[in-house]
C-alpha atoms as a PDB file:
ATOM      1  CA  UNK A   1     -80.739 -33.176 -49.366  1.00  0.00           C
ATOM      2  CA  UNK A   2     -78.037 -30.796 -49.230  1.00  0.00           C
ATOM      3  CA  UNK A   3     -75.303 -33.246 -48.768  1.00  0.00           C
ATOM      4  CA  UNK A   4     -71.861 -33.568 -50.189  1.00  0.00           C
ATOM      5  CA  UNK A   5     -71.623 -36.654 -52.605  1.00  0.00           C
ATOM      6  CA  UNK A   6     -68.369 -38.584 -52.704  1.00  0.00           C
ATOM      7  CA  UNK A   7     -67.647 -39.990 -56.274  1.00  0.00           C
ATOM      8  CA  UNK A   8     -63.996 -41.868 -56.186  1.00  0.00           C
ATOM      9  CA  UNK A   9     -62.813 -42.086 -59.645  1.00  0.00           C
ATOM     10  CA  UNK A  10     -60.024 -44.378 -60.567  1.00  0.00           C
ATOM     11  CA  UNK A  11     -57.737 -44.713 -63.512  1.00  0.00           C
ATOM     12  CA  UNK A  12     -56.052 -47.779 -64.145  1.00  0.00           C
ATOM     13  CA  UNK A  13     -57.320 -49.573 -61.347  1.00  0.00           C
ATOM     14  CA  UNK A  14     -56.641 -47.131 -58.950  1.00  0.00           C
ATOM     15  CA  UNK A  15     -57.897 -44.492 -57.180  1.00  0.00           C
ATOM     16  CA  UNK A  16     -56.737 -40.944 -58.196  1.00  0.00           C
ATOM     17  CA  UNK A  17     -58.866 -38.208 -56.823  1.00  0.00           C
ATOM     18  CA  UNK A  18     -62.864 -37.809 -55.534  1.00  0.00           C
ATOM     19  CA  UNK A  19     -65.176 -35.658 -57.587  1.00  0.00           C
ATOM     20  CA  UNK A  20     -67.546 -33.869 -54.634  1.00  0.00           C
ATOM     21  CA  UNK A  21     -70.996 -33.062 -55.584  1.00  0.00           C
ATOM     22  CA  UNK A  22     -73.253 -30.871 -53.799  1.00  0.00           C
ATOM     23  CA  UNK A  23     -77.115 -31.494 -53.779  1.00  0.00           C
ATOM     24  CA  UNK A  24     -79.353 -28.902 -54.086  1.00  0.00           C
ATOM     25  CA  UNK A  25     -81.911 -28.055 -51.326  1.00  0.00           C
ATOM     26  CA  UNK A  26     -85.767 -28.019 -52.710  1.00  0.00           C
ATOM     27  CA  UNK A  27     -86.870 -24.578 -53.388  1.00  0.00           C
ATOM     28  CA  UNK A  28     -89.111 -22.926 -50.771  1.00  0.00           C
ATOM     29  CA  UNK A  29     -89.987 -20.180 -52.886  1.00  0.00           C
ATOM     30  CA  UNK A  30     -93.212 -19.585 -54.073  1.00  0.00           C
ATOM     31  CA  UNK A  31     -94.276 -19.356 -57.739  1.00  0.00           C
ATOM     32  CA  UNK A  32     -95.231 -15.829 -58.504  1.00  0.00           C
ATOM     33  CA  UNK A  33     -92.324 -13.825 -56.014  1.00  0.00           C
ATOM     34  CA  UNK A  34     -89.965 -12.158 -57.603  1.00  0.00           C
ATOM     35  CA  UNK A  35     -86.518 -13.559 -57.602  1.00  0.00           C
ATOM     36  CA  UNK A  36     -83.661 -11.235 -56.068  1.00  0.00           C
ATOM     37  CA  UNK A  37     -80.776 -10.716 -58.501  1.00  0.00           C
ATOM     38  CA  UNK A  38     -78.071 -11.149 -56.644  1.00  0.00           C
ATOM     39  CA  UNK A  39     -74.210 -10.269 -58.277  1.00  0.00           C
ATOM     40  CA  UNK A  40     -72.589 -13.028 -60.064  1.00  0.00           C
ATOM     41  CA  UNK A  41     -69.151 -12.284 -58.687  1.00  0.00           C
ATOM     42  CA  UNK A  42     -68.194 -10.577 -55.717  1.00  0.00           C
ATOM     43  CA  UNK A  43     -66.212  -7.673 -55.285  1.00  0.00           C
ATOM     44  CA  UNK A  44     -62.924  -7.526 -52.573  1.00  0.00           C
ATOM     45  CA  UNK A  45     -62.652  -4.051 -52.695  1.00  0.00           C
ATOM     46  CA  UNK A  46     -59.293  -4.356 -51.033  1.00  0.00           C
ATOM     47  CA  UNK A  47     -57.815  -6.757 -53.411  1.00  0.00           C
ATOM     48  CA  UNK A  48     -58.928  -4.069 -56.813  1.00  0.00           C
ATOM     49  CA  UNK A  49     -56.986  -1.670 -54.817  1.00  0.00           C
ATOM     50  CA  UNK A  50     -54.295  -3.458 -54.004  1.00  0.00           C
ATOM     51  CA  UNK A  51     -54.416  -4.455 -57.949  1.00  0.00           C
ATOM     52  CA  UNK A  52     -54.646  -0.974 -59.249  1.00  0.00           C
ATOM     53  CA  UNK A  53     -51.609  -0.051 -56.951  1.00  0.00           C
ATOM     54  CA  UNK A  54     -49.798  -2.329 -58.617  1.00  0.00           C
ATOM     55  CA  UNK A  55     -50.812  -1.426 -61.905  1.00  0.00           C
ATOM     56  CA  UNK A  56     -49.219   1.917 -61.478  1.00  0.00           C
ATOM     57  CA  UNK A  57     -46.292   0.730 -60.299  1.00  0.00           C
ATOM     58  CA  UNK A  58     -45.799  -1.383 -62.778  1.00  0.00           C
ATOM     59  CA  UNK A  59     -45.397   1.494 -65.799  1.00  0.00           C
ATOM     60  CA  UNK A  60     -43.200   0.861 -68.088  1.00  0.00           C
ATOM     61  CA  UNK A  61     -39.978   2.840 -67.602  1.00  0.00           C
ATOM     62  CA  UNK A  62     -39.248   5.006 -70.304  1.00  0.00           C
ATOM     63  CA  UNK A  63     -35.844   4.284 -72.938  1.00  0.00           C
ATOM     64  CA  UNK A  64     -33.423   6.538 -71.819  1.00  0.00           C
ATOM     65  CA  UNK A  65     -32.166   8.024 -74.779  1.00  0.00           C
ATOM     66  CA  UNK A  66     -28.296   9.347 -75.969  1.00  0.00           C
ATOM     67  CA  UNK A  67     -27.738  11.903 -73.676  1.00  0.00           C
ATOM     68  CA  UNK A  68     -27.616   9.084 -70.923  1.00  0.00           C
ATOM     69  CA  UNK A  69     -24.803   7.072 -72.317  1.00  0.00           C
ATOM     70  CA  UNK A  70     -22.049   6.666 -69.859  1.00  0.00           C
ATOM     71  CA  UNK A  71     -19.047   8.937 -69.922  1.00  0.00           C
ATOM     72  CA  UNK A  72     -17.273   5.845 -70.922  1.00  0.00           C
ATOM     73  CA  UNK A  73     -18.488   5.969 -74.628  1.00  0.00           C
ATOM     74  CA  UNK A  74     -16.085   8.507 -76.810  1.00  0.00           C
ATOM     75  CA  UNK A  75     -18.694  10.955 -78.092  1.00  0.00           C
ATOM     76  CA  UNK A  76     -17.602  10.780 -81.850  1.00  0.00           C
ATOM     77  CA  UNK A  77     -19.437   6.939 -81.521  1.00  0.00           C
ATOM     78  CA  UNK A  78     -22.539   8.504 -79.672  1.00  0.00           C
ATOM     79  CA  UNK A  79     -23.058  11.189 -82.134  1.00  0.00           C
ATOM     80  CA  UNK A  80     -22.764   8.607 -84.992  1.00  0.00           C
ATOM     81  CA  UNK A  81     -24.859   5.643 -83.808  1.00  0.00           C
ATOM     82  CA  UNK A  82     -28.009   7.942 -82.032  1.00  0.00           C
ATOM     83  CA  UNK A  83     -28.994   8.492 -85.643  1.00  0.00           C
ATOM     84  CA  UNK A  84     -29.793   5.426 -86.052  1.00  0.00           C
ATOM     85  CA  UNK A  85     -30.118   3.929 -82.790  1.00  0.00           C
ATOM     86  CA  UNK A  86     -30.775   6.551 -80.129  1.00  0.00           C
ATOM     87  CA  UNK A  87     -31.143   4.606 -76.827  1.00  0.00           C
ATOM     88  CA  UNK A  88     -28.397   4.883 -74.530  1.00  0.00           C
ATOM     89  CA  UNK A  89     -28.686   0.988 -73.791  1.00  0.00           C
ATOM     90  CA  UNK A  90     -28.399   0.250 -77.542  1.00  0.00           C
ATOM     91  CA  UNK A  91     -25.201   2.711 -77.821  1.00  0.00           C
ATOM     92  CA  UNK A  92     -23.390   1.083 -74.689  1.00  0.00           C
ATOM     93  CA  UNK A  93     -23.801  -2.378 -76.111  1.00  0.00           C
ATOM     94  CA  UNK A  94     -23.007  -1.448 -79.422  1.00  0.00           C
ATOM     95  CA  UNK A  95     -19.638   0.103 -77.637  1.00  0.00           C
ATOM     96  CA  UNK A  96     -19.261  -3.295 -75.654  1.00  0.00           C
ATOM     97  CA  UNK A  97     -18.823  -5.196 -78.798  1.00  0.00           C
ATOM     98  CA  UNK A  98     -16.001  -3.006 -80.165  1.00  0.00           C
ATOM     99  CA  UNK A  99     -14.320  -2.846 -76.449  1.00  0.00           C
ATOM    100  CA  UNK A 100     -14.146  -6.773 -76.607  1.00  0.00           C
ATOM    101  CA  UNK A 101     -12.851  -7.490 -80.185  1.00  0.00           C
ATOM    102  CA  UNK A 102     -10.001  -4.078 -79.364  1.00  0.00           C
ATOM    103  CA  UNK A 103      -8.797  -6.460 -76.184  1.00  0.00           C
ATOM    104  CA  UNK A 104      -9.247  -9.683 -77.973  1.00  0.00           C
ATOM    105  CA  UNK A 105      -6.332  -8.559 -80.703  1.00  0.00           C
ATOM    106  CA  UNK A 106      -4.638  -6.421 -78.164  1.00  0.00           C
ATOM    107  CA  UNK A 107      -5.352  -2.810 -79.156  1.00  0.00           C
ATOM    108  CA  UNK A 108      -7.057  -2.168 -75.712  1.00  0.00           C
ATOM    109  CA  UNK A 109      -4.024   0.765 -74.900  1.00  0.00           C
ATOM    110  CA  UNK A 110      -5.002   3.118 -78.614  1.00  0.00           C
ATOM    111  CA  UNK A 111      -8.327   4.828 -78.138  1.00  0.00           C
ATOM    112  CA  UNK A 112      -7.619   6.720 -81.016  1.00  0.00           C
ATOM    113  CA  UNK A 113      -7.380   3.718 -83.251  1.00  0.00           C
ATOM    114  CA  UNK A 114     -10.337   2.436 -81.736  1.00  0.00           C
ATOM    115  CA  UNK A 115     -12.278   4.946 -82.026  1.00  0.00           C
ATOM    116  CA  UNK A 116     -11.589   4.703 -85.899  1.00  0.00           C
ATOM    117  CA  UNK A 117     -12.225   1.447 -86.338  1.00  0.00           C
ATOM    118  CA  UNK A 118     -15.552   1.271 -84.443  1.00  0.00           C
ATOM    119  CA  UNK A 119     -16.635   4.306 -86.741  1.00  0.00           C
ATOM    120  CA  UNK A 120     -15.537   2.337 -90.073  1.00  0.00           C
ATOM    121  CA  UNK A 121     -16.825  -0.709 -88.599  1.00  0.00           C
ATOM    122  CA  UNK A 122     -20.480   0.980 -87.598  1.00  0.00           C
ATOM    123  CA  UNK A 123     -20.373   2.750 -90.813  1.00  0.00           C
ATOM    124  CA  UNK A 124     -19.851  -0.666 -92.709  1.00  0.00           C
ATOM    125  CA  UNK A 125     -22.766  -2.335 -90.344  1.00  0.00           C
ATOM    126  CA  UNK A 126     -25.651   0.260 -91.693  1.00  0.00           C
ATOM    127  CA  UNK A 127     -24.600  -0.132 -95.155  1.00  0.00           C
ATOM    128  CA  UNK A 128     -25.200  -3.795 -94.627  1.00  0.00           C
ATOM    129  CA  UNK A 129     -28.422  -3.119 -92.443  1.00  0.00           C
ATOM    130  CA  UNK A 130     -29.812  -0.668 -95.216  1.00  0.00           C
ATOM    131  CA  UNK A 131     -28.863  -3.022 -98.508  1.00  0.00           C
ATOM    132  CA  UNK A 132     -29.647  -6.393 -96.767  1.00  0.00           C
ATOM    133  CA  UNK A 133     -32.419  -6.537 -93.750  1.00  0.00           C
ATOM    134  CA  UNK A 134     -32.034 -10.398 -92.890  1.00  0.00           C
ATOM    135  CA  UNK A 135     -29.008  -9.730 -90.442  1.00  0.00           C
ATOM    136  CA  UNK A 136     -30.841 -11.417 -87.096  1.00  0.00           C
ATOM    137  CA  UNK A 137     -28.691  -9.654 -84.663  1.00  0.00           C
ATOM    138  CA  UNK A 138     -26.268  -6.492 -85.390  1.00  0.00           C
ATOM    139  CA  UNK A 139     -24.249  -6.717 -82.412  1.00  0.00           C
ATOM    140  CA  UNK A 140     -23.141 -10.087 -83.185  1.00  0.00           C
ATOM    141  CA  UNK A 141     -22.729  -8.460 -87.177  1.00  0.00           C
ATOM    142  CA  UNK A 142     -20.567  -5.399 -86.081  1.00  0.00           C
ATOM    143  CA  UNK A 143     -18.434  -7.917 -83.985  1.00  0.00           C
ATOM    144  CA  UNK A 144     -17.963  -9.536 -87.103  1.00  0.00           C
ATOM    145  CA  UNK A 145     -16.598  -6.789 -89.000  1.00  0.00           C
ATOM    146  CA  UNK A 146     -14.508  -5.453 -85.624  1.00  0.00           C
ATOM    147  CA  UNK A 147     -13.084  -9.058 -85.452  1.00  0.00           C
ATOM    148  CA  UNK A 148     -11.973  -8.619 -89.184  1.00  0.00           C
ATOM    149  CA  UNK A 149     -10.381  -4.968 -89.153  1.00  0.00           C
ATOM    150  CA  UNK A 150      -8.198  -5.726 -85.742  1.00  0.00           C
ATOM    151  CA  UNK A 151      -7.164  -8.742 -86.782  1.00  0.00           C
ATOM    152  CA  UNK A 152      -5.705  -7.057 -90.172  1.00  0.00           C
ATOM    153  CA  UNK A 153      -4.175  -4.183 -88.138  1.00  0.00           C
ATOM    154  CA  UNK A 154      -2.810  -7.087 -85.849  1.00  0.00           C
ATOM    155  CA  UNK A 155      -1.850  -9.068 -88.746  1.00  0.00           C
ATOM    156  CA  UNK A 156      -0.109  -5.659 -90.299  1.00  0.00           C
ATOM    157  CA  UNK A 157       1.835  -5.179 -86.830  1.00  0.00           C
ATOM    158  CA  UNK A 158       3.429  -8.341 -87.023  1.00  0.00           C
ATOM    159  CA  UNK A 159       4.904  -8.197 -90.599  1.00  0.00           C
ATOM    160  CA  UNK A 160       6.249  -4.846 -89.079  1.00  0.00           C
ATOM    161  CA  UNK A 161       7.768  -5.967 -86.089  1.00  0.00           C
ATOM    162  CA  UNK A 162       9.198  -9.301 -87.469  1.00  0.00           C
ATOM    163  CA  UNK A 163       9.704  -8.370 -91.159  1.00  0.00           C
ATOM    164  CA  UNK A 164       7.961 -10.942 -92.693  1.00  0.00           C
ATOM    165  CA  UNK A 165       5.855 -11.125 -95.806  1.00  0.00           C
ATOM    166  CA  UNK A 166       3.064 -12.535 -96.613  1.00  0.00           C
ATOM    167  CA  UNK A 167       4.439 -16.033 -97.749  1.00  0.00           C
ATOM    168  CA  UNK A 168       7.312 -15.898 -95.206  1.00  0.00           C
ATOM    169  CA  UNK A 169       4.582 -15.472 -92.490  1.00  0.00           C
ATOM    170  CA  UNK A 170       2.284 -18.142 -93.792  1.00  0.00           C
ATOM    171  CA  UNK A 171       5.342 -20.082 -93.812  1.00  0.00           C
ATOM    172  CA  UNK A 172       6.701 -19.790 -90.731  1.00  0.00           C
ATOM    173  CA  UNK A 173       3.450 -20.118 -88.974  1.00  0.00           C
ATOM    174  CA  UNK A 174       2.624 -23.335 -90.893  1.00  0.00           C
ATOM    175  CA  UNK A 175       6.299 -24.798 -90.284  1.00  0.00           C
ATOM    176  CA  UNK A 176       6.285 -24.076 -86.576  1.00  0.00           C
ATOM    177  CA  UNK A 177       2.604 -25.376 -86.492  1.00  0.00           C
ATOM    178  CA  UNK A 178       3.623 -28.638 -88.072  1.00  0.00           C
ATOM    179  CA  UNK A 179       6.358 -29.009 -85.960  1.00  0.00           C
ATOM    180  CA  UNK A 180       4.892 -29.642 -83.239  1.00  0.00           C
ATOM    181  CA  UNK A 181       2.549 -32.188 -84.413  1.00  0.00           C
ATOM    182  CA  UNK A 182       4.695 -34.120 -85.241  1.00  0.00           C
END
């Protein structure tokens, strides 16, 4: 009476764990007593306060919003893209995307043209957002349309500097392509 019990179970054939069972000792209370209610769980006052100072550390920090936006960011974007999106984290990104696609096609050294083509390019993004609400991710959508526009600027400079047209360009790019396949 008031023993452990050892159960060993087995599965398979072999043993995997015990299952403990503790007896009960008889009841020495007499019939007619009242029964003390005693708490169902007990309280560790220091680990609730521990808990609640956690709690308040753990508030949410509040979205910083365009006025935070790194100095980095030509205001002309900021002022555009806070209408619509006016966290600073959502503005920097949104920046990132054209800063990558400008150095992918070379344009890195013209802020000016840029600038200009990340306004056109945002512009063209809420048009598409506004008409059509099953784009799944508008950064990767504006880096679309960024790709696009540098690579016809890019495309543009190179007729200028080589004075080619169209069909000489496709040409020559095709012919030197094919040459060295073979």
């Amino acid at each position: 009476m008031g023993f452990p019990s050892v159960y060993e179970t087995e599965k398979n054939g072999s043993q995997t764990s015990n299952l403990y069972s503790y007896n009960r000792f008889p009841s020495n209370e007499r019939q007619g007593e009242e029964i003390i209610n005693h708490p169902k769980e007990t309280n560790n006052l220091l680990k609730t306060e521990k808990d609640q100072k956690k709690k308040e550390r753990k508030e949410e920090p509040s979205e910083l919003d365009h006025t935070y936006v790194s100095d980095r960011v030509p205001q002309p974007f900021v002022q555009l893209v806070k209408c619509f999106f006016p966290e600073a984290k959502t503005i920097e990104e949104y920046w990132k995307m054209v800063k990558i696609s400008a150095y992918q096609y070379l344009w890195e050294n013209d802020p000016e043209l840029i600038l200009d083509v990340a306004i056109h390019s945002f512009k063209q993004l809420i048009r598409k957002l506004k008409l059509n609400s099953n784009i799944k991710n508008p950064f990767a959508y504006l880096y679309g349309i960024l790709n696009h526009k540098f690579f016809i600027l890019y495309d543009e400079e190179l007729k200028e500097k080589y004075d080619l047209s169209d069909v000489e360009m496709v040409f020559s790019l095709g012919l030197n392509q094919s040459l060295t396949v073979q």
